[in-house]
Protein backbone atom coordinates (compact mmCIF):
# COMPACT_ATOMS: atom_id res chain seq x y z
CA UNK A 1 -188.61 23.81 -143.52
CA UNK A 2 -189.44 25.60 -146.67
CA UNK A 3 -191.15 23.67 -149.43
CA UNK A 4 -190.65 24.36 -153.38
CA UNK A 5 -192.94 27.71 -154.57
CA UNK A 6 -192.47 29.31 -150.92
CA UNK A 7 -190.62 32.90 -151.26
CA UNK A 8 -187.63 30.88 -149.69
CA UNK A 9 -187.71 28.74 -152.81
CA UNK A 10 -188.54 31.36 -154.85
CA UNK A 11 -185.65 33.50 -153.59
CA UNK A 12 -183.35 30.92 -154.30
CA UNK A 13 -184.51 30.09 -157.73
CA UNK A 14 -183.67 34.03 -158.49
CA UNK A 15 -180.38 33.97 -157.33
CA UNK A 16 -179.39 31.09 -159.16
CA UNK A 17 -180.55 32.45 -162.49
CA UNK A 18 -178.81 35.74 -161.18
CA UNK A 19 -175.56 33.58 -160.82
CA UNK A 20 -175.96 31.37 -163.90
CA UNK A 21 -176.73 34.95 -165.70
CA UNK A 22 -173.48 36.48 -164.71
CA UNK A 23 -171.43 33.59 -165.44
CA UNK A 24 -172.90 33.73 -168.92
CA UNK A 25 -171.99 36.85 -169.16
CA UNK A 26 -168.09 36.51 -168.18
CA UNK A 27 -168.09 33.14 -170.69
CA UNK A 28 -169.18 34.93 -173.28
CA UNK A 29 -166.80 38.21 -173.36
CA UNK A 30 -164.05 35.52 -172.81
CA UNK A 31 -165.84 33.33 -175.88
CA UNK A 32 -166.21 36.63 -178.39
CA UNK A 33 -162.30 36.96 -178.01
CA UNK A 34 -161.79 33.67 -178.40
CA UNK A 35 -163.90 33.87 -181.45
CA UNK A 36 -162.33 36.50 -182.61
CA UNK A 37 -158.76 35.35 -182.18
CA UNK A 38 -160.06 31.87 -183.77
CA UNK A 39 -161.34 33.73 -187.19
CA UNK A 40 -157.51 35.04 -187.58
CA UNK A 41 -156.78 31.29 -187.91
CA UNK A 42 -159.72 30.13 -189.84
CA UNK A 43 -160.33 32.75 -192.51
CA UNK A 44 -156.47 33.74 -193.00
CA UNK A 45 -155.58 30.06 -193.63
CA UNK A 46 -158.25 29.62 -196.95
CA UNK A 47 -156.82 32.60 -198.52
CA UNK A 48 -152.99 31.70 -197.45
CA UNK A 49 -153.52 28.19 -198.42
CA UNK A 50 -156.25 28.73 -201.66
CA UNK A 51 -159.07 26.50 -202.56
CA UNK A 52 -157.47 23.16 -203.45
CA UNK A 53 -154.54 23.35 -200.47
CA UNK A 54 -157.49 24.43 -198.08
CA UNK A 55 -159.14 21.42 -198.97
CA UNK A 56 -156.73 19.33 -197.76
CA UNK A 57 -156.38 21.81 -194.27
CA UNK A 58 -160.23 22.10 -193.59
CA UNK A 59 -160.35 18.20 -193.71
CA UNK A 60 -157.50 17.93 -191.00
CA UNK A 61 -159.08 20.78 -189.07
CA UNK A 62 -162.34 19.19 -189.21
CA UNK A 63 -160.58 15.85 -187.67
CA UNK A 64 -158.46 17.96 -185.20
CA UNK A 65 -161.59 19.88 -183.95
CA UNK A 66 -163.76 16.81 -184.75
CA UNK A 67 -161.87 14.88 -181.63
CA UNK A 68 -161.88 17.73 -179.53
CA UNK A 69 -165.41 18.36 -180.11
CA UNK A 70 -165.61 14.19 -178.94
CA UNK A 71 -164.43 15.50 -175.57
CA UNK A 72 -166.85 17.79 -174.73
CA UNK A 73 -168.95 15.15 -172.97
CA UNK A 74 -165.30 14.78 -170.80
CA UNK A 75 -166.08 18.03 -170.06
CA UNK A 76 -169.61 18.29 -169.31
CA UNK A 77 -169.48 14.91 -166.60
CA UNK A 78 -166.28 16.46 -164.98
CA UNK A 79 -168.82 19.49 -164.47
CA UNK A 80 -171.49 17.60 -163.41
CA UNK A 81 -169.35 15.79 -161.07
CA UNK A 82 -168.06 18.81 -159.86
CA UNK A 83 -170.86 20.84 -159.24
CA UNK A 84 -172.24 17.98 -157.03
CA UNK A 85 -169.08 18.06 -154.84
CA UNK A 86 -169.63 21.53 -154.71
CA UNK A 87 -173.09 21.46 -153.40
CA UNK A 88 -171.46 18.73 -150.97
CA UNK A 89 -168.67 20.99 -150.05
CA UNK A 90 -166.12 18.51 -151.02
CA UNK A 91 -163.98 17.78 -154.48
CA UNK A 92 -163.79 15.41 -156.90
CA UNK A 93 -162.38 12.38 -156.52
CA UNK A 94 -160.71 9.05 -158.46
CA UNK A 95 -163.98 9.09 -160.98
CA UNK A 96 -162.87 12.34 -162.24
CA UNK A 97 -159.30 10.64 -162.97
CA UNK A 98 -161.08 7.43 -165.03
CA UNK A 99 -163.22 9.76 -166.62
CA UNK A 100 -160.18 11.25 -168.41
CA UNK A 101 -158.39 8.33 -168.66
CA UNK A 102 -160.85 6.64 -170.39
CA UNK A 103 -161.84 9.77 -172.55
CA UNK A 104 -158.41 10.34 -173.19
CA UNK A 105 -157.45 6.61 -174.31
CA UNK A 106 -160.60 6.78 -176.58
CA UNK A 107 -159.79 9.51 -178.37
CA UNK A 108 -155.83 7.89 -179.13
CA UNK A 109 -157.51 5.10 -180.63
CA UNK A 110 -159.74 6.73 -183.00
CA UNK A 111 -156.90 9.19 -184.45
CA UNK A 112 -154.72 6.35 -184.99
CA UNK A 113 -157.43 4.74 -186.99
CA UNK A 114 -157.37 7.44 -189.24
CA UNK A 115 -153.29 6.82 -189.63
CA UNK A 116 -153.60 2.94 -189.74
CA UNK A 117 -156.06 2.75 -192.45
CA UNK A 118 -155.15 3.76 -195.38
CA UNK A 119 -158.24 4.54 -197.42
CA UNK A 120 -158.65 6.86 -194.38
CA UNK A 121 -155.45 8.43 -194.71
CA UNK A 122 -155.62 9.21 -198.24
CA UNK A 123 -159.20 10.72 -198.15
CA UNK A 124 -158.89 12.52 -194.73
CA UNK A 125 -155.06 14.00 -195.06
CA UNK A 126 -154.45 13.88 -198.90
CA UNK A 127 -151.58 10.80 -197.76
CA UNK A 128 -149.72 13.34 -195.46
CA UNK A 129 -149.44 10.72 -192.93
CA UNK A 130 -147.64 13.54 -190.31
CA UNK A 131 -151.01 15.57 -190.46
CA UNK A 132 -152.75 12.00 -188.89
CA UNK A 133 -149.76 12.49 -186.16
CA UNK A 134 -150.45 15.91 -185.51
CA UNK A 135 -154.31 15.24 -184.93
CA UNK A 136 -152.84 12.56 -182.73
CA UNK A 137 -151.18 14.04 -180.07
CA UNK A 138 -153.72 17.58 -180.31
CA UNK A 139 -156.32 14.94 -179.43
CA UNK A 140 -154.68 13.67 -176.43
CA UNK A 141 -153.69 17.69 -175.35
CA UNK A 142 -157.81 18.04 -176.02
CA UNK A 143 -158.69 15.56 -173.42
CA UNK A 144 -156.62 17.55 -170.75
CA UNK A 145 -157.92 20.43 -171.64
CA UNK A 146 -161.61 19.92 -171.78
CA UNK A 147 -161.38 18.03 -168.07
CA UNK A 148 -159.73 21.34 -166.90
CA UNK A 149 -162.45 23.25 -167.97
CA UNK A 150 -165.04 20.91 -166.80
CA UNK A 151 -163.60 21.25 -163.15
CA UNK A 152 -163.70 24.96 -163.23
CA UNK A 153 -166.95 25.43 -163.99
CA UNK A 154 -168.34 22.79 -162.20
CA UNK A 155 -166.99 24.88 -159.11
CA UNK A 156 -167.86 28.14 -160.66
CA UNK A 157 -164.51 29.13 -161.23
CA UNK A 158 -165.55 31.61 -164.42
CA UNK A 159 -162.24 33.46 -164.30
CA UNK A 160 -159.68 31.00 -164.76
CA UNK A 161 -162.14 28.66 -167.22
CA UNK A 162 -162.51 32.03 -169.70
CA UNK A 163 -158.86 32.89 -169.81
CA UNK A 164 -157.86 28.78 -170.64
CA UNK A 165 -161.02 29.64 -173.57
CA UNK A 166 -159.04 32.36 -174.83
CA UNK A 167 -155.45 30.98 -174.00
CA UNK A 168 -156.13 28.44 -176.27
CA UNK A 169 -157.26 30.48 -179.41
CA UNK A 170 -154.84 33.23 -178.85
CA UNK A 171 -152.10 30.33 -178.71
CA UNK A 172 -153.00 29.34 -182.21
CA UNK A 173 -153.31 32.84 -183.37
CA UNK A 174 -150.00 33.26 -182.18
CA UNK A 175 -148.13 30.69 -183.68
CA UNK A 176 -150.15 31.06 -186.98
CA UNK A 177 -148.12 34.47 -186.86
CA UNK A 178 -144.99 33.28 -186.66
CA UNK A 179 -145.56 30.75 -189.27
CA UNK A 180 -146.50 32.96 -191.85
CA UNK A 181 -143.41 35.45 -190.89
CA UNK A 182 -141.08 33.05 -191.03
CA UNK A 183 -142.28 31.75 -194.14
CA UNK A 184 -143.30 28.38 -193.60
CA UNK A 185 -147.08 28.93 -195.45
CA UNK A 186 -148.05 25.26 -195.94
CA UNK A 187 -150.56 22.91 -194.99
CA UNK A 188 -148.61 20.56 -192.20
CA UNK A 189 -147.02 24.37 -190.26
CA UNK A 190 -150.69 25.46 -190.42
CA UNK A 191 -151.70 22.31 -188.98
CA UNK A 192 -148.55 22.21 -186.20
CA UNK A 193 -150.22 25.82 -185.42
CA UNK A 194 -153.44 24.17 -184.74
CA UNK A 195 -152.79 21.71 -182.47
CA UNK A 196 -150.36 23.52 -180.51
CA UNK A 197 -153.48 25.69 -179.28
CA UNK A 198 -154.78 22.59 -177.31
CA UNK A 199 -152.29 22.07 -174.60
CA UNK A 200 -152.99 26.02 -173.76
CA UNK A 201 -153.99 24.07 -170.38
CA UNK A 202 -150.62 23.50 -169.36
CA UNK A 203 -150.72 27.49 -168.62
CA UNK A 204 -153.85 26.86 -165.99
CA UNK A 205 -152.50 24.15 -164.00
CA UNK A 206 -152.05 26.13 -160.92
CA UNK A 207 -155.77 27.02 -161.22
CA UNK A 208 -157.07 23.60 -161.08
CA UNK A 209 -154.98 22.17 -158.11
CA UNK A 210 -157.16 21.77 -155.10
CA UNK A 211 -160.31 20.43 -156.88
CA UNK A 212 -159.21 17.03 -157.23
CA UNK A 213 -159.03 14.56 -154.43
CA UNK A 214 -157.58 11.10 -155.19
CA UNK A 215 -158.37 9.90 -152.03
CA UNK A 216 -162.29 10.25 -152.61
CA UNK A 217 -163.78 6.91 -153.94
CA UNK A 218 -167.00 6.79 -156.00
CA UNK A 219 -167.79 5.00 -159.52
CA UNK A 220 -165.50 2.51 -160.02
CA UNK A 221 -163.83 2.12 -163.64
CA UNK A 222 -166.69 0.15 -165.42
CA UNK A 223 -169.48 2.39 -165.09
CA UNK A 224 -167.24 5.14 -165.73
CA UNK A 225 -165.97 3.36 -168.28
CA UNK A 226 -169.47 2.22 -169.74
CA UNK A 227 -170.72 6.55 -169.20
CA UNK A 228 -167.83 7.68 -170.77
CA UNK A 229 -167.04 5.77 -173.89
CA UNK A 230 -171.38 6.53 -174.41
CA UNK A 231 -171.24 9.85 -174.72
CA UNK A 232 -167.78 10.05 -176.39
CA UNK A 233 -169.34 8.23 -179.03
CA UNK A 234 -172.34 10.09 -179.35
CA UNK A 235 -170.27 13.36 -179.17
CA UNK A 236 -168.35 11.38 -182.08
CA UNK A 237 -171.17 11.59 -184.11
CA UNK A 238 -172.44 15.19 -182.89
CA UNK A 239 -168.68 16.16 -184.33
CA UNK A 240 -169.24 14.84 -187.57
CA UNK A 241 -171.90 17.33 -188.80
CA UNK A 242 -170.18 20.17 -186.76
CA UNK A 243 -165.87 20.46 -186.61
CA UNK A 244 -165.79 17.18 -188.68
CA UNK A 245 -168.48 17.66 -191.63
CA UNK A 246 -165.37 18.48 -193.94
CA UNK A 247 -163.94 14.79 -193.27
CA UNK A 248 -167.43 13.53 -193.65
CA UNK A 249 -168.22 14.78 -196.78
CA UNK A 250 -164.63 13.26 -198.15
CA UNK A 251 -165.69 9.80 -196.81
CA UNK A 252 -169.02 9.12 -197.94
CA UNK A 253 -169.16 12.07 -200.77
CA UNK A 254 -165.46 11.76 -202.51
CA UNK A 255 -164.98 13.39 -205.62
CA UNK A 256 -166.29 16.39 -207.12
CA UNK A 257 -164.37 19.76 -208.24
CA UNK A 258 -161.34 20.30 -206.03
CA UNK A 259 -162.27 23.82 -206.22
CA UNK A 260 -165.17 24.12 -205.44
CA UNK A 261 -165.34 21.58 -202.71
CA UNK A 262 -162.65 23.67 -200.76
CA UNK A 263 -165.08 26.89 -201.47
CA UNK A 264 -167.81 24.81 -199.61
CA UNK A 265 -166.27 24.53 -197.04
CA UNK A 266 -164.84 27.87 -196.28
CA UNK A 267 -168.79 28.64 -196.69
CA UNK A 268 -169.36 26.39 -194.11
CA UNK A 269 -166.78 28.45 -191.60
CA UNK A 270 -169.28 31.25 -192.22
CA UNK A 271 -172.25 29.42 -191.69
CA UNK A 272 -171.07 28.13 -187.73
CA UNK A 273 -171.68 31.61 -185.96
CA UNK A 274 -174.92 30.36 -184.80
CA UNK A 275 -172.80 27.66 -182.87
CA UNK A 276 -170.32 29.92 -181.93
CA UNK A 277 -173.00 32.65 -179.86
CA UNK A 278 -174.51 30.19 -178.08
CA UNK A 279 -171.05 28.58 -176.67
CA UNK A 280 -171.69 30.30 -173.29
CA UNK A 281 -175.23 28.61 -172.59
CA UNK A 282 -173.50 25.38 -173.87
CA UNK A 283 -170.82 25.08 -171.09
CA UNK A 284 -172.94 26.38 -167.96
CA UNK A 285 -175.49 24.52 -169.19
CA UNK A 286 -174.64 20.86 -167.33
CA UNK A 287 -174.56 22.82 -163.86
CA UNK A 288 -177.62 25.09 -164.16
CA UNK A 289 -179.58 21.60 -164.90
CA UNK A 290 -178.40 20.10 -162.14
CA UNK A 291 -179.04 22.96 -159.54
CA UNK A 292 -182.47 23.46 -161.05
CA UNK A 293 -183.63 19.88 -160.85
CA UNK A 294 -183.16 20.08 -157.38
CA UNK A 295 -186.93 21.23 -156.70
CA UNK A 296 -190.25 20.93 -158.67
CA UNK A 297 -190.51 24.15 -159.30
CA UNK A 298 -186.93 24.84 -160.66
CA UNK A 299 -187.68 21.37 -163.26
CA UNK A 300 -191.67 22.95 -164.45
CA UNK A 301 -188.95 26.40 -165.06
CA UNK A 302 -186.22 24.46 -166.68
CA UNK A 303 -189.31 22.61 -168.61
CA UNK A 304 -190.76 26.01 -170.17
CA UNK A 305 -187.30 27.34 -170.93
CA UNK A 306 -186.92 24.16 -173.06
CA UNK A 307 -190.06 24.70 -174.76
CA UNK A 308 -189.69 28.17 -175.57
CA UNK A 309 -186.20 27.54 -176.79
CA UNK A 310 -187.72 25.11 -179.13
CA UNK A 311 -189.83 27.51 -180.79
CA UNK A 312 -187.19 30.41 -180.78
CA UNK A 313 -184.59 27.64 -182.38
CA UNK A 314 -186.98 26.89 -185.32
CA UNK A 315 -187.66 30.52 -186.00
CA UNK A 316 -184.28 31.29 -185.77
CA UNK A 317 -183.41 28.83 -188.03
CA UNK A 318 -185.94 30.14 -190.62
CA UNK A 319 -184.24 33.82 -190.31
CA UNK A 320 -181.14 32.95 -190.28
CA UNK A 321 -181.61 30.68 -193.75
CA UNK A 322 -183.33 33.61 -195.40
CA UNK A 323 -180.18 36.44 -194.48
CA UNK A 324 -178.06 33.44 -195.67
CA UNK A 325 -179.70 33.09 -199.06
CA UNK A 326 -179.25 36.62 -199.97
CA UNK A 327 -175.93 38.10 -198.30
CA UNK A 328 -174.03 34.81 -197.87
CA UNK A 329 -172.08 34.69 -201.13
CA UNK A 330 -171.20 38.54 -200.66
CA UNK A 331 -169.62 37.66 -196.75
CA UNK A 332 -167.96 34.24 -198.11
CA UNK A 333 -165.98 36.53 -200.98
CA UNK A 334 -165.36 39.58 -198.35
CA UNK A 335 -164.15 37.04 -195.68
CA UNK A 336 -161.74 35.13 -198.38
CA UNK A 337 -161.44 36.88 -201.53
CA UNK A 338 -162.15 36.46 -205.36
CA UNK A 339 -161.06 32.99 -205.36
CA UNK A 340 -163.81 32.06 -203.17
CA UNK A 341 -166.63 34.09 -205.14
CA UNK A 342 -168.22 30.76 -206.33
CA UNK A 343 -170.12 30.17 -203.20
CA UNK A 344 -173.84 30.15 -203.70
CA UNK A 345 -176.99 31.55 -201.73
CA UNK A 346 -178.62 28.43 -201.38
CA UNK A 347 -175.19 26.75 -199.73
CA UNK A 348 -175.23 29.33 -197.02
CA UNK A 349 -179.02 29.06 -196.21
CA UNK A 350 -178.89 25.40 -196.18
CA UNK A 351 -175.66 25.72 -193.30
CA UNK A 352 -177.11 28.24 -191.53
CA UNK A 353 -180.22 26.53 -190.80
CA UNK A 354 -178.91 23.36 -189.77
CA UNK A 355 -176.07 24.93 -187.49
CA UNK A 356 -179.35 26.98 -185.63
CA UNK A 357 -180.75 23.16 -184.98
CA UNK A 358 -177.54 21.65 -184.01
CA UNK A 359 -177.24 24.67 -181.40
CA UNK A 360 -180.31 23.83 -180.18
CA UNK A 361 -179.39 20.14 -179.88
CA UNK A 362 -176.05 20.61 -177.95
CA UNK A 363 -178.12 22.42 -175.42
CA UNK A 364 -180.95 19.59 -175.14
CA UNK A 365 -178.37 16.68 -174.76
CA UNK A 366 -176.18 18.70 -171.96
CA UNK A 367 -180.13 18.47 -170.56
CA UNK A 368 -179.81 14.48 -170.79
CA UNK A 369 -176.03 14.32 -169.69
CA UNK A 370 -176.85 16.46 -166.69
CA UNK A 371 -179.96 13.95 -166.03
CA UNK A 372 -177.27 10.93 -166.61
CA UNK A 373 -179.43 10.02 -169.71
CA UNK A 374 -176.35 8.43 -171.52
CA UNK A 375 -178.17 6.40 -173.55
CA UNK A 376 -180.68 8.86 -174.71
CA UNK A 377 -177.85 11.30 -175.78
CA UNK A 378 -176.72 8.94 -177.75
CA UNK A 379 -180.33 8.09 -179.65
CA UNK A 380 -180.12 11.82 -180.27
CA UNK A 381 -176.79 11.80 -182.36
CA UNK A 382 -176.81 8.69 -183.84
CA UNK A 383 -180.55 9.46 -185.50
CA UNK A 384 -178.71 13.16 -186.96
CA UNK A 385 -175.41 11.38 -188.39
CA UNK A 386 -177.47 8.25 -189.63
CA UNK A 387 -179.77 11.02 -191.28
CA UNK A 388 -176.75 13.11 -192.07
CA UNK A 389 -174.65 10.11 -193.41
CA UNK A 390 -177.46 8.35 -195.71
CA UNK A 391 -178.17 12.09 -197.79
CA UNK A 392 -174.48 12.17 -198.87
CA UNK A 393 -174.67 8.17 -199.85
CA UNK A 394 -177.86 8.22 -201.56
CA UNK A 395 -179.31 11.35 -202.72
CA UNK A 396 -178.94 11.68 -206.19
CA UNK A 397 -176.64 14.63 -207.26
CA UNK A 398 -173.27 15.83 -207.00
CA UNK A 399 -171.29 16.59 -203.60
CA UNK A 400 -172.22 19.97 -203.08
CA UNK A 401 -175.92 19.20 -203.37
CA UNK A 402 -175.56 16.15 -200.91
CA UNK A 403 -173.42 17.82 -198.31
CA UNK A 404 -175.52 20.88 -198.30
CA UNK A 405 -179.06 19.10 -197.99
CA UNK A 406 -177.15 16.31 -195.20
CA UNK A 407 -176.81 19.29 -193.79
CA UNK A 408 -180.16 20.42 -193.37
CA UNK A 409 -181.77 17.06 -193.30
CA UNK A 410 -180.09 15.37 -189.88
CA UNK A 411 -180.36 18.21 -187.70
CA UNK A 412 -184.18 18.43 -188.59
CA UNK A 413 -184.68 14.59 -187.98
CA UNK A 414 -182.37 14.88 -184.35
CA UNK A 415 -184.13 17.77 -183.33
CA UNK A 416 -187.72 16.44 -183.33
CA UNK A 417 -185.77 13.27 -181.05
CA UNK A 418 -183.80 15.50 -178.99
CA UNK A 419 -187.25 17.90 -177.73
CA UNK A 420 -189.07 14.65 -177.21
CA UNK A 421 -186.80 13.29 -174.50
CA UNK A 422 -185.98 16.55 -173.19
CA UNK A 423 -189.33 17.74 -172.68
CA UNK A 424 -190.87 14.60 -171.14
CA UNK A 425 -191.32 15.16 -167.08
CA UNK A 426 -188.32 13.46 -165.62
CA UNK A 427 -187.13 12.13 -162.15
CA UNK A 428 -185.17 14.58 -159.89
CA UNK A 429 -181.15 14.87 -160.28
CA UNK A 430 -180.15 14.13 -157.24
CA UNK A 431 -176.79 15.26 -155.70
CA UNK A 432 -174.71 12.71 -154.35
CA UNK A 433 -171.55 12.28 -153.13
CA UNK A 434 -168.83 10.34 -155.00
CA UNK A 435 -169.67 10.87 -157.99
C-alpha cells in the first residue's frame, strides 16, 4: 500500500492537477463567451436605457443576479456531493433533491419580500411592482439551473456544464435582440430579457439524467435544511457587494443625483472583470478541494496554493487600482458613451480593488464549503456586508463617496477573516457515501 509523498502519491497528485488544469481550461473558453455574450446585455442596456432609466435596470439586475448569485452555494454542495459519489462510483441521491428544494424555496421567499414590502419596492424597482415578479420567477429558474451545473461538474462533465454557461448568456443576448428590433426599448422588456436567460437549463436536461438517484438515502431534510439555508444566507450577503451592490447602495445610501448614481454604477460593470476571469477556478474549485484533502500531502499543496494566492490577490489588487485610477474614466465613456463621461478615476480604482479581494474570497469560502465549514463561510460574509453596510450608513459624505469606499472597506476586513480560517491546518475531507 502506497503512503502519501511515495511516487504513487506523487503520480496521482500530478494527474489530478493535470485534470483540474484541463477542465479549467474548457470552463474558461466556455466562460470568455459567456462573458462576452453577457457584455452585449450589460453595456448595450446603459446606453439604450440612459443614466436615470439605467438606474432603475441596474437595481433590478443587481436583485435578479443578486439571487442567483445566493445559489451558488446550491451549486457548490450539489458538486461536492457529487464528486463524492463519483469517487464512490455511485450518484446522488434524495439529499441532492432537499438541497434544491430548500435552496429553491429560500430564494421565493426573499424575492417576494422585496414585492411585499413596500419601502422595498419603491427603492429597489422604482414601484414597478412587475419587475419584483420578474426577479421572482428568474430566481426560482436560478435554483434549477445552478443544481444542474453543480451535478455536472461534480462528475466532471465539462462539456455539457460550459455549453448550459454559455446557453444561458447567449439566451439573454438573444432575446435582448429581439427586444430592441421590435421596439420594445424599456426597462420591464429589458428585464423579461434577463430573466429569461436563467431557465437556459431546460435545454440540458437530457445531460443531467442519470446522475440522480432517488432511491439513495443520506442527510435527511434538517441538516440539509440547517447546511443549506447557511450558506444561502451567507451567499446572500456575498451577493450584496457583488450582483446586488446596486440595490444596496439604494437601501442604506438613497438619494443623491439620479445621474450620476446610474453613471456609478455602469462604472461598477467595468470594474467586475476581475470576478469575471477567475469564474473558472471558482466552479472547479469545490471538487479539486475535496480530491486534494484526501492525503497530507495534497492538503500541505492545497495549503501553499492558498498562501501564495493571498499574496498574488493583494498585489493584484494594488495593480489593478492603479490602471483603474488612470484609464477607467476613458473605458467607462468608450464602453457607454458621452452621457456616461462623468465617471471618475478614483471610482474605478476603489471597484477594482475590492472586486480583486472579493475574487479572492469566493475562492477561500468554496475552501470552507468543500471542508463543510458552513458556519465559518458564513463569519466570512457577514464580517464584509456588516463592514460593507455600516460605510454607506455612517461615513460622512454623499453616496458616491460611501458606496465607493464600502466598497473597498468590506472586502479588506473579510479578507483578513477569510485567509485566517482557510489557512489554519484542518481535518481531512473525507468521502462518504450518502451524502
Amino acid at each position: 500500500m502506497s503512503t502519501p509523498g511515495t511516487p504513487v502519491a506523487d503520480e496521482g497528485q500530478r494527474e489530478l492537477a493535470k485534470e483540474t488544469g484541463k477542465s479549467a481550461g474548457k470552463i474558461g473558453i466556455s466562460l470568455l463567451v459567456a462573458i462576452a455574450l453577457g457584455y452585449v446585455f450589460s453595456f448595450l442596456t446603459p446606453r439604450l436605457l440612459g443614466p436615470v432609466d439605467n438606474a432603475v435596470f441596474a437595481s433590478f439586475w443587481g436583485i435578479l443576479m443578486g439571487l442567483g448569485g445566493a445559489l451558488s452555494p446550491l451549486e457548490q454542495e450539489l458538486s461536492r456531493q457529487s464528486a463524492v459519489a463519483s469517487m464512490d462510483g455511485g450518484r446522488v441521491g434524495k439529499p441532492a433533491l432537499r438541497a434544491l428544494t430548500v435552496g429553491a424555496a429560500g430564494i421565493a421567499v426573499v424575492a417576494a419580500v422585496t414585492i411585499a414590502v413596500p419601502v422595498l419596492n419603491q427603492r429597489l424597482y422604482s414601484g414597478h411592482l412587475e419587475l419584483g415578479v420578474i426577479a421572482l420567477c428568474g430566481g426560482i429558474a436560478f435554483a434549477c439551473q445552478f443544481a444542474m451545473r453543480g451535478l455536472l461538474v461534480g462528475h466532471n462533465r465539462i462539456r455539457p456544464y460550459s455549453w448550459l454557461v454559455i446557453a444561458e448568456a447567449a439566451v439573454r443576448a438573444v432575446l435582448l435582440g429581439l427586444v430592441v428590433v421590435a421596439g420594445l426599448t424599456g426597462v420591464v422588456s429589458f428585464a423579461i430579457a434577463a430573466a429569461v436567460g436563467s431557465f437556459a437549463w431546460l435545454l440540458f436536461l437530457r445531460s443531467a439524467r442519470g446522475m440522480v438517484d432517488t432511491s439513495v438515502e443520506g442527510d435527511g431534510w434538517r441538516p440539509i435544511t440547517s447546511r443549506i439555508l447557511l450558506l444561502l444566507l451567507s451567499a446572500g450577503l456575498t451577493a450584496s457587494v457583488i450582483t446586488g451592490y446596486p440595490a444596496l447602495v439604494n437601501v442604506l445610501a438613497p438619494g443623491g443625483d439620479a445621474t450620476r448614481v446610474g453613471v456609478l454604477f455602469a462604472t461598477l460593470q467595468v470594474s467586475r472583470v476581475p470576478l469575471l476571469l477567475l469564474s473558472p477556478l471558482q466552479a472547479l474549485a469545490v471538487p479539486t478541494v475535496v480530491r486534494l484533502s484526501g492525503s497530507t500531502d495534497g492538503m500541505h499543496r492545497l495549503r501553499r496554493l492558498l498562501a501564495l494566492g493571498t499574496l498574488g490577490t493583494l498585489v493584484l489588487g494594488v495593480v489593478g487600482a492603479l490602471v483603474g485610477l488612470v484609464i477607467g474614466p476613458w473605458v467607462v465613456q468608450l464602453l457607454f458613451g458621452s452621457n456616461y463621461a462623468s465617471a471618475q478615476g478614483w471610482w474605478v480604482a476603489g471597484m477594482v480593488w475590492g472586486a480583486v479581494l472579493l475574487t479572492a474570497l469566493q475562492l477561500m469560502t468554496a475552501v470552507l464549503v468543500a471542508r463543510t465549514q458552513a458556519n465559518k463561510v458564513l463569519v466570512t460574509w457577514a464580517v464584509v456586508a456588516v463592514s460593507t453596510a455600516l460605510v454607506l450608513l455612517l461615513l460622512p459624505g454623499d453616496t458616491i463617496l460611501r458606496a465607493v469606499v464600502g466598497l473597498a472597506v468590506g472586502p479588506t476586513v473579510g479578507l483578513v477573516v477569510a485567509a485566517a480560517f482557510v489557512l489554519r491546518r484542518p481535518g481531512n475531507v473525507q468521502a462518504t457515501s450518502g451524502v
